[in-house]
Protein backbone atom coordinates (compact mmCIF):
# COMPACT_ATOMS: atom_id res chain seq x y z
CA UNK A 1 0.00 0.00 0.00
CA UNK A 2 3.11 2.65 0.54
CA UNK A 3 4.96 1.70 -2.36
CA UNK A 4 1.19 2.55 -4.09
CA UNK A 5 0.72 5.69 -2.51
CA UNK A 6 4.39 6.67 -3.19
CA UNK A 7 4.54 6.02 -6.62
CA UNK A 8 1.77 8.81 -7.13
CA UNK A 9 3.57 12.03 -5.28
CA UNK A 10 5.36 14.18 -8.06
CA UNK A 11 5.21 17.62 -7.58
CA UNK A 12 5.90 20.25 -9.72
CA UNK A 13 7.20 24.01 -9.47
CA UNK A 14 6.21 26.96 -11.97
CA UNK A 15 6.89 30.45 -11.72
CA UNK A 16 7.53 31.24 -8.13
CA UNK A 17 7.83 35.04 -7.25
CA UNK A 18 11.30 34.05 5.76
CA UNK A 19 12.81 30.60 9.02
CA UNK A 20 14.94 27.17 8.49
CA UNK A 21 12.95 23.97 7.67
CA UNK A 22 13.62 21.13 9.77
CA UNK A 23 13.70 17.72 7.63
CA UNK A 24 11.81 14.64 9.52
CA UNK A 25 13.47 12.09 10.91
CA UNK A 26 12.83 9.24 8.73
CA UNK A 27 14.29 6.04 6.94
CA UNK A 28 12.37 6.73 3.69
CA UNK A 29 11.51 10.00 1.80
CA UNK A 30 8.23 10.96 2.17
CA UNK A 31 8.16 11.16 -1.89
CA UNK A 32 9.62 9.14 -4.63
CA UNK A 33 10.93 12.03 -6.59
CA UNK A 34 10.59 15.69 -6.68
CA UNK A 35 9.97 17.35 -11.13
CA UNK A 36 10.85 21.35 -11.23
CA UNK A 37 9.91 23.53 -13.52
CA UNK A 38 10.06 27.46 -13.92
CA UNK A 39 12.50 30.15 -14.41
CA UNK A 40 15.96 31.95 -12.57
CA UNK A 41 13.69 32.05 -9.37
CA UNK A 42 13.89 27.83 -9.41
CA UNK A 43 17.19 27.26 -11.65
CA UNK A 44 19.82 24.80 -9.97
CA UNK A 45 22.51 25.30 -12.64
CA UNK A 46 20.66 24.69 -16.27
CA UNK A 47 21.72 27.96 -17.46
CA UNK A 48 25.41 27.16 -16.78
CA UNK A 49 24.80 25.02 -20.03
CA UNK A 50 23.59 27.41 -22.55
CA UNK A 51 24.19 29.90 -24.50
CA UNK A 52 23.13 32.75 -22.91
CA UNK A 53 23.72 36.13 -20.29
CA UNK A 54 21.63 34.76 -17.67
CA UNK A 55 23.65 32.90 -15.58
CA UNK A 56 24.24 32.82 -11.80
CA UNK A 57 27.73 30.23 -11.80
CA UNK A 58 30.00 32.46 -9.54
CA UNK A 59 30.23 34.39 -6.53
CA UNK A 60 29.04 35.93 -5.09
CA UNK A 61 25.94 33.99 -6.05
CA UNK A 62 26.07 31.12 -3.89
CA UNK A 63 27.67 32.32 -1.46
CA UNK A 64 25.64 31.03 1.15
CA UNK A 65 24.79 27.39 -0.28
CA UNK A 66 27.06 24.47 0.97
CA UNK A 67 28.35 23.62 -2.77
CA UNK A 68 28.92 27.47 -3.26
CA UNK A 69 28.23 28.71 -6.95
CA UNK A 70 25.67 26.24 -8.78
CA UNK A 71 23.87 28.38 -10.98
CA UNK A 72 21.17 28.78 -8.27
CA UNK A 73 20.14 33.09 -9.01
CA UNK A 74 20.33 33.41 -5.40
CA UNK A 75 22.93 33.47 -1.81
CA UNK A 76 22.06 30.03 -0.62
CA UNK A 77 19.01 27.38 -1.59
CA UNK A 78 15.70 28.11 -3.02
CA UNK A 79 11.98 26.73 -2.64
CA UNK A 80 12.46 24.09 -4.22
CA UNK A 81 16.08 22.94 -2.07
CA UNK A 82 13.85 23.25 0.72
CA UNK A 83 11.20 21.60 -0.21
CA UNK A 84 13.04 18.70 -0.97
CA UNK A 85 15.25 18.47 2.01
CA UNK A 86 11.76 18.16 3.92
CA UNK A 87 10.74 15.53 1.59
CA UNK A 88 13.65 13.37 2.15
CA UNK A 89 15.23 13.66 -1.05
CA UNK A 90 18.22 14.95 -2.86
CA UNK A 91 18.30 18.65 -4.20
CA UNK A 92 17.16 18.24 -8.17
CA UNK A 93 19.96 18.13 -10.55
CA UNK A 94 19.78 20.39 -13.34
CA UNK A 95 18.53 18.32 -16.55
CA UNK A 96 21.18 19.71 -18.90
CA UNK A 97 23.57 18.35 -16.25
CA UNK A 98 22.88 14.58 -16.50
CA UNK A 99 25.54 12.90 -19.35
CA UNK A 100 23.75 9.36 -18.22
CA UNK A 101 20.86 7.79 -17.33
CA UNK A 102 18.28 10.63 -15.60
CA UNK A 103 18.07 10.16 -11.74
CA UNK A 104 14.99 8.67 -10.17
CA UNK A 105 14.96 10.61 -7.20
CA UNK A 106 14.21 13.86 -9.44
CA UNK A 107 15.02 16.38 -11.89
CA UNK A 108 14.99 20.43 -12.68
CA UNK A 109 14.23 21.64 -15.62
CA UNK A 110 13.56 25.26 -14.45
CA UNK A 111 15.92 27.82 -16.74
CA UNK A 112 16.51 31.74 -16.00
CA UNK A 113 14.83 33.75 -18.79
CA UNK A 114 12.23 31.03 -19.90
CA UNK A 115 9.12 31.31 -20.17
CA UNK A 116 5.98 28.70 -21.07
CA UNK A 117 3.85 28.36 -24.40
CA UNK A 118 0.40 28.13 -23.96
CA UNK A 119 0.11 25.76 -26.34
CA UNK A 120 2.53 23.48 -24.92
CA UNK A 121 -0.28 22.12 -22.88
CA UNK A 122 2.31 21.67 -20.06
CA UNK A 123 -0.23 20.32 -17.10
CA UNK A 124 -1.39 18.04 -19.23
CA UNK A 125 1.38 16.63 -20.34
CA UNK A 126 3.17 16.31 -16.98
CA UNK A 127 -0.18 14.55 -16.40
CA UNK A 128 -0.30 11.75 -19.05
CA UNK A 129 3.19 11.32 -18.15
CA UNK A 130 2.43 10.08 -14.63
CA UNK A 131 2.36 13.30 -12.72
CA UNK A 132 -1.09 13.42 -10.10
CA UNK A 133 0.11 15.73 -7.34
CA UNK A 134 1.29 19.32 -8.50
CA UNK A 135 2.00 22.37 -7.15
CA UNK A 136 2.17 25.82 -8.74
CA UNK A 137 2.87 29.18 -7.26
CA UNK A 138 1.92 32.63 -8.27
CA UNK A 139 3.86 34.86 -9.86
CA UNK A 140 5.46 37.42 -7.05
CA UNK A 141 4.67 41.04 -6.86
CA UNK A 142 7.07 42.65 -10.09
CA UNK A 143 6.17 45.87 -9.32
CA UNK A 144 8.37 45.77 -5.77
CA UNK A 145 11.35 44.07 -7.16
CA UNK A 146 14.48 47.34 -7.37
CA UNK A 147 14.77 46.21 -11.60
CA UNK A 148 11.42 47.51 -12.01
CA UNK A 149 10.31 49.63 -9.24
CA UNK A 150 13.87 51.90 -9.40
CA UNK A 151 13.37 52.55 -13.11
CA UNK A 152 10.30 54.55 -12.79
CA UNK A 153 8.80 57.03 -10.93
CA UNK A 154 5.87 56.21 -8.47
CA UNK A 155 4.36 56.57 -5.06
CA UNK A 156 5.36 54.05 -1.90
CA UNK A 157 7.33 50.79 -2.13
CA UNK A 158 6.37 49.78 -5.03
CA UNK A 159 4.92 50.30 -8.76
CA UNK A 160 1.39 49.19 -8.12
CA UNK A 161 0.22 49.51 -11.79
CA UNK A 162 2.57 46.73 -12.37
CA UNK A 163 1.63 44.65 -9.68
CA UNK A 164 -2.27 45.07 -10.97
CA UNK A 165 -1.21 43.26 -13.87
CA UNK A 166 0.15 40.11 -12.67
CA UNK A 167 -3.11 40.09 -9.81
CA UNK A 168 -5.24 40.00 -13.54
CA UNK A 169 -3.14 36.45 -13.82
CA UNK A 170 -3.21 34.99 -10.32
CA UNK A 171 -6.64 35.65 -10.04
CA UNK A 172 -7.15 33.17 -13.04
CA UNK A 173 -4.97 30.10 -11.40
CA UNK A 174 -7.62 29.36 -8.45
CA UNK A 175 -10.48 28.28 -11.21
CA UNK A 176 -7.98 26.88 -13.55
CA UNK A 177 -6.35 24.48 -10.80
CA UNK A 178 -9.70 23.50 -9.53
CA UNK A 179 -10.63 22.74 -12.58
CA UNK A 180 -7.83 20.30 -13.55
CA UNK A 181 -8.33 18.68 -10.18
CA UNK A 182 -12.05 18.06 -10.88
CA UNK A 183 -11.30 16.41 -14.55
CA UNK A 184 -8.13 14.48 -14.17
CA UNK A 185 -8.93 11.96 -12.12
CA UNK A 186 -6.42 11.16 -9.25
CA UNK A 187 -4.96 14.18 -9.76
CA UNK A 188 -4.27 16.67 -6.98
CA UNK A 189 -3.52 20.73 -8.06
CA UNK A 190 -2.04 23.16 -5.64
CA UNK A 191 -1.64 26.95 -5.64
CA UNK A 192 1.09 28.66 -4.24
CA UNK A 193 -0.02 31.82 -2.90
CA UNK A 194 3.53 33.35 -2.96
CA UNK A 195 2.23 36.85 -4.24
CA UNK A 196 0.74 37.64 -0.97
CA UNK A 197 3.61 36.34 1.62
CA UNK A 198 5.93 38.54 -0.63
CA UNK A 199 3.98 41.24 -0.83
CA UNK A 200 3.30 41.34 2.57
CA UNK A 201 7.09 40.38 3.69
CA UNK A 202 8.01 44.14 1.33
CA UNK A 203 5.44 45.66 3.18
CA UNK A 204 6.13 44.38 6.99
CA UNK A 205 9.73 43.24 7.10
CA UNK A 206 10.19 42.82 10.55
CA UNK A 207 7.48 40.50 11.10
CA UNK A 208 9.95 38.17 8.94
CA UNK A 209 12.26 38.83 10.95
CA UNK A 210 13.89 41.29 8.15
CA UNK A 211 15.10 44.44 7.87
CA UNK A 212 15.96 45.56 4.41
CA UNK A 213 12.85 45.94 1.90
CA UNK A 214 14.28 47.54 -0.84
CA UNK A 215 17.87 46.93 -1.20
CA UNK A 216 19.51 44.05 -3.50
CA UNK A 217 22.13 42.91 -0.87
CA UNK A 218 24.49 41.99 -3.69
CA UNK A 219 26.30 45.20 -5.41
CA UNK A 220 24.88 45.45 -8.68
CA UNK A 221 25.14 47.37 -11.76
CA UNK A 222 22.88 50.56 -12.78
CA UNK A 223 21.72 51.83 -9.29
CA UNK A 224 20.72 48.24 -7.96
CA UNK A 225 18.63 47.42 -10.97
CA UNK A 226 20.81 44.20 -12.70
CA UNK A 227 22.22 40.86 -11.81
CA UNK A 228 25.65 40.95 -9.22
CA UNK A 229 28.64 41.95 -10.42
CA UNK A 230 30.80 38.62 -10.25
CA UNK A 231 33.05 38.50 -7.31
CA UNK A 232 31.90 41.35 -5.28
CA UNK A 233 31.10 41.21 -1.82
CA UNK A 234 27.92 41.25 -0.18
CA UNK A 235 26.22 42.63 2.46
CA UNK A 236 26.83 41.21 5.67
CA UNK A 237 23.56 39.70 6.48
CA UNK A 238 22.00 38.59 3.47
CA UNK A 239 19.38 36.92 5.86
CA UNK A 240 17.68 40.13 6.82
CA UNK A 241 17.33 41.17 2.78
CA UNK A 242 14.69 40.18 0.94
CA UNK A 243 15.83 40.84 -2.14
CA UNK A 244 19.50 39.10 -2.94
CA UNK A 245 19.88 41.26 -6.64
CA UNK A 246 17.73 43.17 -8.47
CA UNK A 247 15.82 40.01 -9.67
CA UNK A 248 15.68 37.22 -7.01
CA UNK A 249 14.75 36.79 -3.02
CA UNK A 250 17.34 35.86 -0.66
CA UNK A 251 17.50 32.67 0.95
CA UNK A 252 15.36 33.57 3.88
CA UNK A 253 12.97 34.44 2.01
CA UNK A 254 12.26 31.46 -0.06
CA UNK A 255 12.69 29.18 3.57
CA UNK A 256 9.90 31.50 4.50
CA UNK A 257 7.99 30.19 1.14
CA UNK A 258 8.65 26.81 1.73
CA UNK A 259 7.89 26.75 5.36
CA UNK A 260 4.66 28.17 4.71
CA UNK A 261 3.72 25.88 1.80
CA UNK A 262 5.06 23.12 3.70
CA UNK A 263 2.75 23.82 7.16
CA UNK A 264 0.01 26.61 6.27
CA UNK A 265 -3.11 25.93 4.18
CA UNK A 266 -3.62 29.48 3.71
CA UNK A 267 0.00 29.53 1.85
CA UNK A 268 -0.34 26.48 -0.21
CA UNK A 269 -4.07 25.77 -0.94
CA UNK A 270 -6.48 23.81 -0.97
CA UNK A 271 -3.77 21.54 0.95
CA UNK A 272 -0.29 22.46 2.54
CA UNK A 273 2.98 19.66 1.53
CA UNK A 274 2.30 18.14 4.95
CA UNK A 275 -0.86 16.62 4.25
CA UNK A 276 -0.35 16.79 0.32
CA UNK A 277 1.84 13.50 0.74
CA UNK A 278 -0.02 11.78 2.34
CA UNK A 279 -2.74 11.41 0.37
């Protein structure tokens, strides 16, 4: 009956965007293997592959994860590290990465700069391929992050106009995933609700136990509005930034994520990790 229940649990990552998560104490992972998918925000290292500007393979990236520089657009692990340390399992390798056979414990596919087709059909492939228990979070609030909101003039924190738009798109993933649950049978959809954690971590730091807002905590180019420039130093407590460049969260911040998916309903709905595997 395990090995049955087990062999269902895949989850799966799109589009994401404070404290520690405490992995269980068990003999077996909690799920057979853990599929990611979405952009810089998830990347372990795929972008180290290919040709392209948008990479994240030195320091001071990494800086803060035990392997040091992976690729990972961020100081130390992401949601998805987390995530998986809770589950029992190793951290995804990236899928460009693998020169053999593809691991069975799980893989990443998630690539800085990408973005998804509608046409691909993606759910429904992941689906028909096996998938039945998915998770996938909002898109964050743009309009705060310093690449946007320091390139044009506006009132408060951030550029609210901005932040309208990508509301017009979350508000269409509660239906959607509902949906998909109701007419593939077996099949379990989650949202992410990271929109409003972030949001509200920009807008009340310090009940995150953070201090810094507004700041990338890595020195950038262009007045804190572009990646890190590569071997600079950064601040000295990344863990009270939210933002690590102009771009991504720190660390804290996505354990924050995590921990919240992982325990709160309210954060990942309608069921939180916890009592996602085992159903």
């Amino acid at each position: 009956m395990w090995k049955m229940r087990m062999a269902q649990v895949i989850i799966f990552f799109s589009l994401i965007f404070l404290h520690l998560i405490v992995s269980p104490i068990c003999a077996m992972p909690l799920a057979p293997a853990l599929y990611v998918f979405g952009d810089s925000l998830m990347d372990s290292g795929n972008n180290n592959f290919m040709p392209t500007f948008a990479k994240a393979n030195y320091l001071p990236y990494g800086v803060d994860f035990p392997k040091g520089s992976t690729g990972r657009f961020t100081n130390g692990k992401t949601v998805a590290d987390f995530i998986a340390e809770y589950l029992g399992l190793p951290y995804s390798s990236p899928y460009i990465s693998f020169k053999g056979p593809r691991s069975l414990t799980g893989i990443n596919y998630a690539s800085g700069s990408c973005g998804i087709l509608p046409e691909s059909g993606s759910m429904l492939k992941l689906y028909g391929l096996g998938a039945r228990k998915l998770i996938m979070f909002e898109i964050g609030p743009i309009g705060c992050i310093p690449s946007v909101s320091r390139k044009h003039l506006h009132k408060g924190d951030c550029i609210e106009e901005t932040n309208q738009m990508v509301t017009y798109f979350n508000e269409r993933l509660p239906p959607m995933l509902k949906n998909l649950t109701s007419s593939l049978p077996g099949s379990t959809f989650v949202l992410g609700r990271s929109n409003s954690l972030g949001y509200d971590a920009i807008k009340n730091p310090s009940k995150y136990g953070l201090t810094d807002a507004s700041n990338p905590c890595c020195t950038t180019w262009a007045n804190g509005t572009s990646g890190c420039i590569p071997l600079s130093k950064p601040c000295l407590n990344p863990s009270k930034h939210i933002f690590w460049d102009a771009f991504h969260l720190t660390e804290a911040v996505y354990s924050v994520i995590a921990s919240g998916c992982l325990n709160n309903r309210s954060v990942c709905t309608p069921v939180s990790i916890q009592e996602l595997v085992k159903m």
